[in-house]
PDB file of N, CA and C in Angstrom:
ATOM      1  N   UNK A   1      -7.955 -49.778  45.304  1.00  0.00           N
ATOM      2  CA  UNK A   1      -7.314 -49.079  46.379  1.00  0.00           C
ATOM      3  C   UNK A   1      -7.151 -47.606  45.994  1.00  0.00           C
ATOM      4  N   UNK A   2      -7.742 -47.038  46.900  1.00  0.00           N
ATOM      5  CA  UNK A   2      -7.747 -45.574  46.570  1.00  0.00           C
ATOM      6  C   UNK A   2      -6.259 -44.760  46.432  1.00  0.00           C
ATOM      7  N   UNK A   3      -5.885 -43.540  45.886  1.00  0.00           N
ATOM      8  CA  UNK A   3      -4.467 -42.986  45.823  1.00  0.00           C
ATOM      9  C   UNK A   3      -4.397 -42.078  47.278  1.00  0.00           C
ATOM     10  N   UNK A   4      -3.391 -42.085  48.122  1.00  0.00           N
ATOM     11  CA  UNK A   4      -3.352 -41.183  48.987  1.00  0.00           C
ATOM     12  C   UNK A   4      -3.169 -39.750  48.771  1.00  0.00           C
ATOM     13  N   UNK A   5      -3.281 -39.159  49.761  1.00  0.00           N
ATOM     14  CA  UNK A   5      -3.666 -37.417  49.119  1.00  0.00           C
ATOM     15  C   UNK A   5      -2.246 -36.921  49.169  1.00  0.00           C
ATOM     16  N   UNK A   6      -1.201 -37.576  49.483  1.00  0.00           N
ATOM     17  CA  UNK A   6      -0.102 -36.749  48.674  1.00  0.00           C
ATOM     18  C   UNK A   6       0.473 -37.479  47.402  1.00  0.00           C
ATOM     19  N   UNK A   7      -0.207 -38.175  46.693  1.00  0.00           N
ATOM     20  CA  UNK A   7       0.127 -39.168  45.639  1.00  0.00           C
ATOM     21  C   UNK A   7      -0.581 -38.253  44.531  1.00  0.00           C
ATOM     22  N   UNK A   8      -1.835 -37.454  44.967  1.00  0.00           N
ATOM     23  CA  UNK A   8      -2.794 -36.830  43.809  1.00  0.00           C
ATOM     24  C   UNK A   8      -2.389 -35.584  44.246  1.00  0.00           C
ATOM     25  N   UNK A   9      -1.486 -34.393  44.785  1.00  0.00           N
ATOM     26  CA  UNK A   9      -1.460 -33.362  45.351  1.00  0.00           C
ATOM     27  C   UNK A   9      -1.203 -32.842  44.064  1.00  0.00           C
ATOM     28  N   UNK A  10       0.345 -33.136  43.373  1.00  0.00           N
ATOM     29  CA  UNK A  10       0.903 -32.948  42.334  1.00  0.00           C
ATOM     30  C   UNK A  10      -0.201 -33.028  41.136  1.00  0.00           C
ATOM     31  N   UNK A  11      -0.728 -34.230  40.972  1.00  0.00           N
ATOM     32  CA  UNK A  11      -1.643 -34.181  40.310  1.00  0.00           C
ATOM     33  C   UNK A  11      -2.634 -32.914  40.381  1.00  0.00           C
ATOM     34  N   UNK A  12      -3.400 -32.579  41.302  1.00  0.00           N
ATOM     35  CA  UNK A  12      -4.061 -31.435  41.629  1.00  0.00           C
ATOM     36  C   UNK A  12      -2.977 -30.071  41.210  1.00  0.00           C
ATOM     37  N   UNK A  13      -2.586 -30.098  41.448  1.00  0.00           N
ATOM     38  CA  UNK A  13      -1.553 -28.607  41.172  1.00  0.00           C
ATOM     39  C   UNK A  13      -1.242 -28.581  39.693  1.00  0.00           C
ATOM     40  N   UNK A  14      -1.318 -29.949  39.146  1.00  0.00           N
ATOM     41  CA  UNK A  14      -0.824 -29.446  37.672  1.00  0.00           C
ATOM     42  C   UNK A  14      -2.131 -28.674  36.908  1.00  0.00           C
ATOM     43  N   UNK A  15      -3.040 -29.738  37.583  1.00  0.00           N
ATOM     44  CA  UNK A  15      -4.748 -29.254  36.773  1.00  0.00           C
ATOM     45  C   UNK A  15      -5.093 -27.753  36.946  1.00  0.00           C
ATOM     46  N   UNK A  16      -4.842 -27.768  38.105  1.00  0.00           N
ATOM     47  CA  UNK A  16      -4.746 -25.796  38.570  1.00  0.00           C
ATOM     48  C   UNK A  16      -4.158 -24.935  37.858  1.00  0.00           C
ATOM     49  N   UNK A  17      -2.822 -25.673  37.489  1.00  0.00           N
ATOM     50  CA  UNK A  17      -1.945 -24.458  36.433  1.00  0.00           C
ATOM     51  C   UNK A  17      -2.411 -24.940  35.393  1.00  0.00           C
ATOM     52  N   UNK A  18      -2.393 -25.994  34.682  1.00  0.00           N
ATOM     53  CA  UNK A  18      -3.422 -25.913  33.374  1.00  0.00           C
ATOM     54  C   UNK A  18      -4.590 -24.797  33.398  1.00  0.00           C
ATOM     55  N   UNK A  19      -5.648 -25.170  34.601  1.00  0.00           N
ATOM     56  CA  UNK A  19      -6.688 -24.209  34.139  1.00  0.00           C
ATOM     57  C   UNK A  19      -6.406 -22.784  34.429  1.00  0.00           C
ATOM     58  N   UNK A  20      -5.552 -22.622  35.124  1.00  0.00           N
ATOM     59  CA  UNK A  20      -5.243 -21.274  34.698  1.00  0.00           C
ATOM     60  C   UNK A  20      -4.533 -20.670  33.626  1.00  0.00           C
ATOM     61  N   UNK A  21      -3.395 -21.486  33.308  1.00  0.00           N
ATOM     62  CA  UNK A  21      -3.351 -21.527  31.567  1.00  0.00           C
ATOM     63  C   UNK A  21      -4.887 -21.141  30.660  1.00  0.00           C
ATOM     64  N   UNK A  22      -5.124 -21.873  30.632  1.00  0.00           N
ATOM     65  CA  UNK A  22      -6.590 -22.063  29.955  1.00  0.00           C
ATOM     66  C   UNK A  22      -7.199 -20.620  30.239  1.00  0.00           C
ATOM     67  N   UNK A  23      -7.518 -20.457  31.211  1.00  0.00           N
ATOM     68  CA  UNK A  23      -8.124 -19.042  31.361  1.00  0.00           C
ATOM     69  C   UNK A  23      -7.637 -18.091  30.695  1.00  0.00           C
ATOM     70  N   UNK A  24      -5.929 -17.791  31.009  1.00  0.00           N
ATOM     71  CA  UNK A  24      -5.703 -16.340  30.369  1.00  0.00           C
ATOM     72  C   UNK A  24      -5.687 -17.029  28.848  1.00  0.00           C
ATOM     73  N   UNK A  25      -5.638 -18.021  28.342  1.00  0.00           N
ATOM     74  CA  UNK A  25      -5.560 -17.977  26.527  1.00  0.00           C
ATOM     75  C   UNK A  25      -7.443 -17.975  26.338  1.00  0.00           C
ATOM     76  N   UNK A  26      -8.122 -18.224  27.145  1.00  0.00           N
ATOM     77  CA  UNK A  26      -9.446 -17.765  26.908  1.00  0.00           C
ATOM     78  C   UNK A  26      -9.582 -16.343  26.796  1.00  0.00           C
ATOM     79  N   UNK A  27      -8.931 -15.875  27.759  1.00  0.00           N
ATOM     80  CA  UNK A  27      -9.192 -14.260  27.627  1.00  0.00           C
ATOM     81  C   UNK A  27      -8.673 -13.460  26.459  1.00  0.00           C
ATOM     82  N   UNK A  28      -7.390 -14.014  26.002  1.00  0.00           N
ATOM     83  CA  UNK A  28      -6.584 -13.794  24.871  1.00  0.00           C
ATOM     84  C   UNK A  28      -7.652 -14.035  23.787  1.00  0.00           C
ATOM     85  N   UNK A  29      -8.064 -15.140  23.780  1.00  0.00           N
ATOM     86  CA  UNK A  29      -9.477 -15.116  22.203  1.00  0.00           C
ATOM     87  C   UNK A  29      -9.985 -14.498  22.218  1.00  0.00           C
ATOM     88  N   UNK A  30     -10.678 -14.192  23.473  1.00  0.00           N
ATOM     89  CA  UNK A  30     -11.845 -13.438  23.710  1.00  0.00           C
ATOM     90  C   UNK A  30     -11.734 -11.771  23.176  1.00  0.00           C
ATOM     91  N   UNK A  31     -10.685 -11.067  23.724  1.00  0.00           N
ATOM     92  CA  UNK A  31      -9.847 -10.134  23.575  1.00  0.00           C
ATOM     93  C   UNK A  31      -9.741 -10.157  21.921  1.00  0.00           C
ATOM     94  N   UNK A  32      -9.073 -11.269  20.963  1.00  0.00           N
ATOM     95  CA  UNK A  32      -9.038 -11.268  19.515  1.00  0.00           C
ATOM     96  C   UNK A  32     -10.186 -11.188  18.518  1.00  0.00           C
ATOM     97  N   UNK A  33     -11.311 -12.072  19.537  1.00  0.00           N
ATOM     98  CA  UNK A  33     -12.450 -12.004  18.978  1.00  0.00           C
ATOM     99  C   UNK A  33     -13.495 -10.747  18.940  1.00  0.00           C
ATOM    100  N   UNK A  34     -13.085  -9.764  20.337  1.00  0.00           N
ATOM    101  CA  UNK A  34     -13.639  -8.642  20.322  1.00  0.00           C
ATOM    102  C   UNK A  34     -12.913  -7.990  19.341  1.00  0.00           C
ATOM    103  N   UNK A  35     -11.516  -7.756  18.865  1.00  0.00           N
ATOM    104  CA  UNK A  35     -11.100  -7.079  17.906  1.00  0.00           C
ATOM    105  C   UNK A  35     -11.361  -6.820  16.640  1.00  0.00           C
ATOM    106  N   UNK A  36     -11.894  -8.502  16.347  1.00  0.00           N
ATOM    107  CA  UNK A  36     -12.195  -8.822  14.711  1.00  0.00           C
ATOM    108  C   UNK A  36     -13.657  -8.251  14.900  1.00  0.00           C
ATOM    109  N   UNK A  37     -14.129  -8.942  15.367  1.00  0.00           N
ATOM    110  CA  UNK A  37     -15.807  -8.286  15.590  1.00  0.00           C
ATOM    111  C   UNK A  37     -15.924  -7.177  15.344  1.00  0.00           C
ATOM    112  N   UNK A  38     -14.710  -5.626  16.193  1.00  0.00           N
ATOM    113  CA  UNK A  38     -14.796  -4.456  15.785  1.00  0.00           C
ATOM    114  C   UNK A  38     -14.572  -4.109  14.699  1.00  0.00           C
ATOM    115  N   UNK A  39     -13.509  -4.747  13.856  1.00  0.00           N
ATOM    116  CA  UNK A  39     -13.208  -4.302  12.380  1.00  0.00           C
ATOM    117  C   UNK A  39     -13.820  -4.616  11.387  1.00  0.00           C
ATOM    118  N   UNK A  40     -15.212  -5.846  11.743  1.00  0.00           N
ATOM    119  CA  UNK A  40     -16.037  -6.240  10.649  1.00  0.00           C
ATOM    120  C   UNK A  40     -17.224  -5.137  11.214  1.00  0.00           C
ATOM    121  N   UNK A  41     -17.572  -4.720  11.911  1.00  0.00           N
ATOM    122  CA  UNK A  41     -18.353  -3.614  12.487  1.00  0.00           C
ATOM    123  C   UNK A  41     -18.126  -2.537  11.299  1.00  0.00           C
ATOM    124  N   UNK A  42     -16.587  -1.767  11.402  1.00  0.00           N
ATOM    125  CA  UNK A  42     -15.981  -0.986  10.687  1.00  0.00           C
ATOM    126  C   UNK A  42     -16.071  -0.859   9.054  1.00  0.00           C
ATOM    127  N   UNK A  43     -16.044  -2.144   8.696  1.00  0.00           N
ATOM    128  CA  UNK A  43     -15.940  -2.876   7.249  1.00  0.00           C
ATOM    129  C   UNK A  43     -16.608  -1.839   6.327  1.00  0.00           C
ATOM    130  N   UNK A  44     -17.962  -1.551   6.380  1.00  0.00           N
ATOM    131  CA  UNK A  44     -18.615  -0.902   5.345  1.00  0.00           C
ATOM    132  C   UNK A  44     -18.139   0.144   5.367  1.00  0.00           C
ATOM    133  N   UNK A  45     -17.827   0.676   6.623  1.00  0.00           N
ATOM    134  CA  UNK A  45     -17.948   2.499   6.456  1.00  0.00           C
ATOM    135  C   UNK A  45     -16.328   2.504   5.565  1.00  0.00           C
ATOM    136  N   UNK A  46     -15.263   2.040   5.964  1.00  0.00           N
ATOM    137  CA  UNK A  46     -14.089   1.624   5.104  1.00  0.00           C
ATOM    138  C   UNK A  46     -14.544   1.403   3.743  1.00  0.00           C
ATOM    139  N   UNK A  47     -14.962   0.502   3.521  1.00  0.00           N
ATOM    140  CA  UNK A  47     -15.155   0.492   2.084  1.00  0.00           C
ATOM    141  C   UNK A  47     -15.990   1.712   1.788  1.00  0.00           C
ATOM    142  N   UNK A  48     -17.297   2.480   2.033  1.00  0.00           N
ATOM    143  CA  UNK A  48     -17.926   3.694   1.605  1.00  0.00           C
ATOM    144  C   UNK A  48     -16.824   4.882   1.304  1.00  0.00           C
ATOM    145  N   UNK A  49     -15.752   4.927   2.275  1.00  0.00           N
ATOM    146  CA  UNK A  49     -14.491   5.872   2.539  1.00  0.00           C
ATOM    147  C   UNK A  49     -13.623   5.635   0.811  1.00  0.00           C
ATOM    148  N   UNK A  50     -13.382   4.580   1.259  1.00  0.00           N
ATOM    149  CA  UNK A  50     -12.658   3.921  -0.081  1.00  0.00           C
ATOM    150  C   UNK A  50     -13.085   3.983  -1.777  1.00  0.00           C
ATOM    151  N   UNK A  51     -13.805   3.849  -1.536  1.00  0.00           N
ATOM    152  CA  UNK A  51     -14.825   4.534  -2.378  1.00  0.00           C
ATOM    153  C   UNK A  51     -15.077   5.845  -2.929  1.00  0.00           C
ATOM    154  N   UNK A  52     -15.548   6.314  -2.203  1.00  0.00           N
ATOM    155  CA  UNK A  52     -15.706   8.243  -2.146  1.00  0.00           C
ATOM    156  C   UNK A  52     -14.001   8.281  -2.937  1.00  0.00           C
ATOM    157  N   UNK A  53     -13.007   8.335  -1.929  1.00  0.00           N
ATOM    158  CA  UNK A  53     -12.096   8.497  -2.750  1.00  0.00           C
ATOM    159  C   UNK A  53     -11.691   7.908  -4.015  1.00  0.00           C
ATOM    160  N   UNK A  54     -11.767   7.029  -4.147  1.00  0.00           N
ATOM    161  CA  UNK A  54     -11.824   6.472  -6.230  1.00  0.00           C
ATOM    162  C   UNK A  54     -12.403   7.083  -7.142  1.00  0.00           C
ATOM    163  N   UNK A  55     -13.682   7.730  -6.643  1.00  0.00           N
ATOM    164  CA  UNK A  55     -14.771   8.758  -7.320  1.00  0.00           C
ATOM    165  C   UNK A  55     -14.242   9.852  -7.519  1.00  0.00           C
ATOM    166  N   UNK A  56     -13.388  10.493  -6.322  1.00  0.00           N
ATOM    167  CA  UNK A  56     -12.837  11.756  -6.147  1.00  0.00           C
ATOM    168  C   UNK A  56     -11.918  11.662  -7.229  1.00  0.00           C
ATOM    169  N   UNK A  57     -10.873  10.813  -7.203  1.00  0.00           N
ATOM    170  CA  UNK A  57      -9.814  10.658  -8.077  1.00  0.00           C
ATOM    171  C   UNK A  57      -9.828  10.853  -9.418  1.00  0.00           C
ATOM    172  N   UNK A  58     -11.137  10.018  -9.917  1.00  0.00           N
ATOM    173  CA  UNK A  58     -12.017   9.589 -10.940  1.00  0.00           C
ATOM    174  C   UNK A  58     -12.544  11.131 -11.266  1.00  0.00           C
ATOM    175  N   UNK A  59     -12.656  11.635 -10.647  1.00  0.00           N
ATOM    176  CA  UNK A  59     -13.329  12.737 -11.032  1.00  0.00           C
ATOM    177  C   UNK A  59     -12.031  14.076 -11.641  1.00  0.00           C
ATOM    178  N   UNK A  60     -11.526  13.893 -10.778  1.00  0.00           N
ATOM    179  CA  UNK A  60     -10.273  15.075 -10.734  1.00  0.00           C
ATOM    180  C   UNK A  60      -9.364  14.459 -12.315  1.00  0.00           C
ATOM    181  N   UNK A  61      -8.661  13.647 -12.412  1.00  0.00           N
ATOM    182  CA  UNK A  61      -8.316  13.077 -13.822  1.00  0.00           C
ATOM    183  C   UNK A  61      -9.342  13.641 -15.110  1.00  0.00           C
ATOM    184  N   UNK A  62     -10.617  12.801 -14.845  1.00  0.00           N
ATOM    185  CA  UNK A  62     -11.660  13.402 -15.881  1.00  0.00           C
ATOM    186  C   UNK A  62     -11.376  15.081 -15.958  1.00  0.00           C
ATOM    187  N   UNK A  63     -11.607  16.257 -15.005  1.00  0.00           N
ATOM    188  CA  UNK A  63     -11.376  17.421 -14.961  1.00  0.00           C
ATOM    189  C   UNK A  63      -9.851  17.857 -15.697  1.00  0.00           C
ATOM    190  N   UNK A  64      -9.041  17.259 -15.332  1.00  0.00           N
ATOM    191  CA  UNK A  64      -7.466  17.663 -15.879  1.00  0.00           C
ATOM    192  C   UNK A  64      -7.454  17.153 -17.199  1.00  0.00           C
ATOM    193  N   UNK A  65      -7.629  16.170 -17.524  1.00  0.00           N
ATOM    194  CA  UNK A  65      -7.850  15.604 -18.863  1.00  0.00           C
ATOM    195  C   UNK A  65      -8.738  16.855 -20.163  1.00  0.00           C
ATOM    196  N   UNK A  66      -9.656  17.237 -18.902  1.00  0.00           N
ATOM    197  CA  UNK A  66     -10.501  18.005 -19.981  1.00  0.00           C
ATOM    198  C   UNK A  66      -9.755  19.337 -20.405  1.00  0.00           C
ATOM    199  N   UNK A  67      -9.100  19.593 -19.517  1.00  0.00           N
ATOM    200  CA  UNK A  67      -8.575  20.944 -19.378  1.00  0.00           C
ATOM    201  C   UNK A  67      -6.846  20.969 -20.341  1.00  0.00           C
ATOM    202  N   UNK A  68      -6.295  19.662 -20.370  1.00  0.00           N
ATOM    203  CA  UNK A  68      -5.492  19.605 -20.965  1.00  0.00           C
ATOM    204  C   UNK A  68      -5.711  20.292 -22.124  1.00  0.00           C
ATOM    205  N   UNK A  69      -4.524  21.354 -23.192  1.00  0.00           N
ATOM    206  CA  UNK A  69      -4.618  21.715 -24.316  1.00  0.00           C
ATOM    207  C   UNK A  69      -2.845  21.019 -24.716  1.00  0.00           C
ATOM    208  N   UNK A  70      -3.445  21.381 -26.465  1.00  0.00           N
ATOM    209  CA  UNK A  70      -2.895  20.604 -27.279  1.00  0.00           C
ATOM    210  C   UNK A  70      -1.632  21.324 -27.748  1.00  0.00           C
ATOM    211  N   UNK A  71      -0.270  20.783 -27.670  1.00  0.00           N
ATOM    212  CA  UNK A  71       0.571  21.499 -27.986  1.00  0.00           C
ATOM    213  C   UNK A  71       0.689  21.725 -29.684  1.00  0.00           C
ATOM    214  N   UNK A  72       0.881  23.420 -30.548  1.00  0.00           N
ATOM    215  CA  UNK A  72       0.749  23.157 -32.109  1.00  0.00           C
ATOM    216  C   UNK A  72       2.004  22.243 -32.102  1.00  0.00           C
ATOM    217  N   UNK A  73       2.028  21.888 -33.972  1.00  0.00           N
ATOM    218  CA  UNK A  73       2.907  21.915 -34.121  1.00  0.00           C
ATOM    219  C   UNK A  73       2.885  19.922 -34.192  1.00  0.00           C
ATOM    220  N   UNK A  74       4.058  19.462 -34.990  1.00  0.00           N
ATOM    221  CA  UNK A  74       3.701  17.710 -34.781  1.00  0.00           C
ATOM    222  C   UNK A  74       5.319  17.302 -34.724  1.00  0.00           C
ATOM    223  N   UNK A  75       5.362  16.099 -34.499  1.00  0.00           N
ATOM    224  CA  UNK A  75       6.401  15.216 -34.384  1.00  0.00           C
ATOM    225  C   UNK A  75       7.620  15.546 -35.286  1.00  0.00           C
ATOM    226  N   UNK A  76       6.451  15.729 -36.226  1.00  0.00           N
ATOM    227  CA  UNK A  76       7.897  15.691 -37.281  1.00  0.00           C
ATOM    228  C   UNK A  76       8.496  17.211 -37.758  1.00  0.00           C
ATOM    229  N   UNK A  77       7.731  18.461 -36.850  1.00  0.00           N
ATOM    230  CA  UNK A  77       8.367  19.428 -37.209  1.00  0.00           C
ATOM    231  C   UNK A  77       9.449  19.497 -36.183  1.00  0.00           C
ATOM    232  N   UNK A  78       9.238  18.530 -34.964  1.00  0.00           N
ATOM    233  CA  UNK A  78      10.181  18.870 -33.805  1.00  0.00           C
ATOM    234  C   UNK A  78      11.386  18.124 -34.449  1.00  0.00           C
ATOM    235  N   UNK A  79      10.970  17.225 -34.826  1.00  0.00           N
ATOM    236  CA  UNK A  79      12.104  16.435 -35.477  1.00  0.00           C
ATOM    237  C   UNK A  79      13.290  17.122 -36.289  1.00  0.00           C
ATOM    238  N   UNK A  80      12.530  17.713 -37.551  1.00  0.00           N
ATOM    239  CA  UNK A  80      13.525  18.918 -38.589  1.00  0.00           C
ATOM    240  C   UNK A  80      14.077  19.897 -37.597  1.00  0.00           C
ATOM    241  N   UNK A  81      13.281  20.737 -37.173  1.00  0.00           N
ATOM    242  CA  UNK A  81      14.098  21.516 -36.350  1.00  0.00           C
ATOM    243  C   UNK A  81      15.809  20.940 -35.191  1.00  0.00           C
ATOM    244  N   UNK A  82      15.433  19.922 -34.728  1.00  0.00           N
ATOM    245  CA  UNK A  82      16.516  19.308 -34.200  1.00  0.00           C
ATOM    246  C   UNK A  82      17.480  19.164 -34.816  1.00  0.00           C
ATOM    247  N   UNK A  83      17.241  18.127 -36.159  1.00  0.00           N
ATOM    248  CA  UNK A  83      18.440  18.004 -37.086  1.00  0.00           C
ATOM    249  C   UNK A  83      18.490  18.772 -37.555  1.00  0.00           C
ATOM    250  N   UNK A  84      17.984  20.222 -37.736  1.00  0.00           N
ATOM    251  CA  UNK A  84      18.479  21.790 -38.319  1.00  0.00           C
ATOM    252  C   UNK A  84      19.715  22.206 -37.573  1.00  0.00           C
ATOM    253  N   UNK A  85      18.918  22.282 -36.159  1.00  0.00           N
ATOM    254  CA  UNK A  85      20.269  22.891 -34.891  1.00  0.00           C
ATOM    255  C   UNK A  85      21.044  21.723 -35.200  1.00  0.00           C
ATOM    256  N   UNK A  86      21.074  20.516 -35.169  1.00  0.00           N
ATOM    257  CA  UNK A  86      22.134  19.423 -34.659  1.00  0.00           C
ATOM    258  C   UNK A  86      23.452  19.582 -36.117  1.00  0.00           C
ATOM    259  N   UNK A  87      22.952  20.008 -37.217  1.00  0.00           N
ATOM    260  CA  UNK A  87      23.455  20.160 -38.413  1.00  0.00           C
ATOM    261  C   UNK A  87      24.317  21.681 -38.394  1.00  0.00           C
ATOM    262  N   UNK A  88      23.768  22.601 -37.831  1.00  0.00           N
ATOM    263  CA  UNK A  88      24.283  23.903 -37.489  1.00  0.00           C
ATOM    264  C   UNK A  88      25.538  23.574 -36.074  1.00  0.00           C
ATOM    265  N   UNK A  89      25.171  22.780 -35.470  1.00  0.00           N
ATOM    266  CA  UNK A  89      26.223  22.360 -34.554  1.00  0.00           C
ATOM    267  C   UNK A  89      27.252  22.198 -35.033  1.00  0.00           C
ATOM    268  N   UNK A  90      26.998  21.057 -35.888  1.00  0.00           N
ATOM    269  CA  UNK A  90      28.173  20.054 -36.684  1.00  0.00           C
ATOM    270  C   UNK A  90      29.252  20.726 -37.811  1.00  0.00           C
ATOM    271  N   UNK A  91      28.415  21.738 -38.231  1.00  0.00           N
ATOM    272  CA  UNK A  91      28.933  22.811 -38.799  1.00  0.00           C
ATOM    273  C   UNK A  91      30.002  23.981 -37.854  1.00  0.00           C
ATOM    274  N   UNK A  92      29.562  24.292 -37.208  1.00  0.00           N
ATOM    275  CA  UNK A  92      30.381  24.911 -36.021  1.00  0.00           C
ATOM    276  C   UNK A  92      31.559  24.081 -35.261  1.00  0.00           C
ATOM    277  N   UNK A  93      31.330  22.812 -35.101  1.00  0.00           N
ATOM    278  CA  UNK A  93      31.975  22.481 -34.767  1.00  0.00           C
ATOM    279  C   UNK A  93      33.755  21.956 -35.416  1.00  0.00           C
ATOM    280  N   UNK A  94      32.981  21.909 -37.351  1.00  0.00           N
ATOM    281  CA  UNK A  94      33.865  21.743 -38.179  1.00  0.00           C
ATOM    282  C   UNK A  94      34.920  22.461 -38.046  1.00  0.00           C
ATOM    283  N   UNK A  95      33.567  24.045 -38.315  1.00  0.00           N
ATOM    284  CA  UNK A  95      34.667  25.610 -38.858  1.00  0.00           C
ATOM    285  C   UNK A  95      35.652  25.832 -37.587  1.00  0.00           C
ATOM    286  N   UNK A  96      35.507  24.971 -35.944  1.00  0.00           N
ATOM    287  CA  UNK A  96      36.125  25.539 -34.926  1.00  0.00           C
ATOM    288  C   UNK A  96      37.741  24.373 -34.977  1.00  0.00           C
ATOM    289  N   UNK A  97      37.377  23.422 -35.735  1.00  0.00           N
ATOM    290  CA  UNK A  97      38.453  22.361 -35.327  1.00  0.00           C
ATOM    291  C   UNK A  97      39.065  22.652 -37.002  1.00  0.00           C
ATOM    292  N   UNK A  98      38.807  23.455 -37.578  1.00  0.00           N
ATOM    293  CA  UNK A  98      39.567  23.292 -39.150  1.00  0.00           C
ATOM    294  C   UNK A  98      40.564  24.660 -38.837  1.00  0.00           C
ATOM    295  N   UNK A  99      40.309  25.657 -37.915  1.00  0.00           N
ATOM    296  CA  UNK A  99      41.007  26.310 -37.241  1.00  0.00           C
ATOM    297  C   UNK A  99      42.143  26.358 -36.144  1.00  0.00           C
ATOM    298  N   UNK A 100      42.034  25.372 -35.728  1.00  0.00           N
ATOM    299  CA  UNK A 100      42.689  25.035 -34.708  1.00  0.00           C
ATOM    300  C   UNK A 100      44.082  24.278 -35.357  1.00  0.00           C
TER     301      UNK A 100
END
């Protein structure tokens, strides 16, 4: 026995808004899929970009590096000198509090 046509109406109306559901999330992929597509398009020249600059970088370091000069003089003269002044301090500071 067949369904009468207001028994399937509802039925019909839901399928309608489903497929129109369906449509706009088709368009939505479609739309995502054109996006990714563009940025794998993009991909190389990004990485060539990316690149160039590491070289650049690479290059400029090497240049400063070369150009760096050497301060005279070593560790351990900076050292004496410190505990020279720090000893001349300590001294001053004696002769100011043996006064007081």
């Amino acid at each position: 026995m067949a369904a009468a046509p207001q028994e399937l109406q509802p039925k019909l109306d839901q399928l309608k808004k489903k497929e129109a559901d369906l449509l706009v999330e088709l368009e939505k992929v479609r739309k995502d899929l054109e996006a990714t597509e563009s940025q794998l398009i993009g991909l190389p020249q990004a990485i060539q970009d990316q690149k160039a600059k590491v070289v650049a970088t690479v290059r400029q370091v090497i240049h400063r590096r070369k150009n760096l000069k050497t301060i005279p003089g070593s560790d351990e003269d900076d050292i004496r000198a410190i505990n020279e002044i720090d000893q001349i301090r300590l001294h001053a500071i004696k002769t100011i509090q043996k006064f007081m």
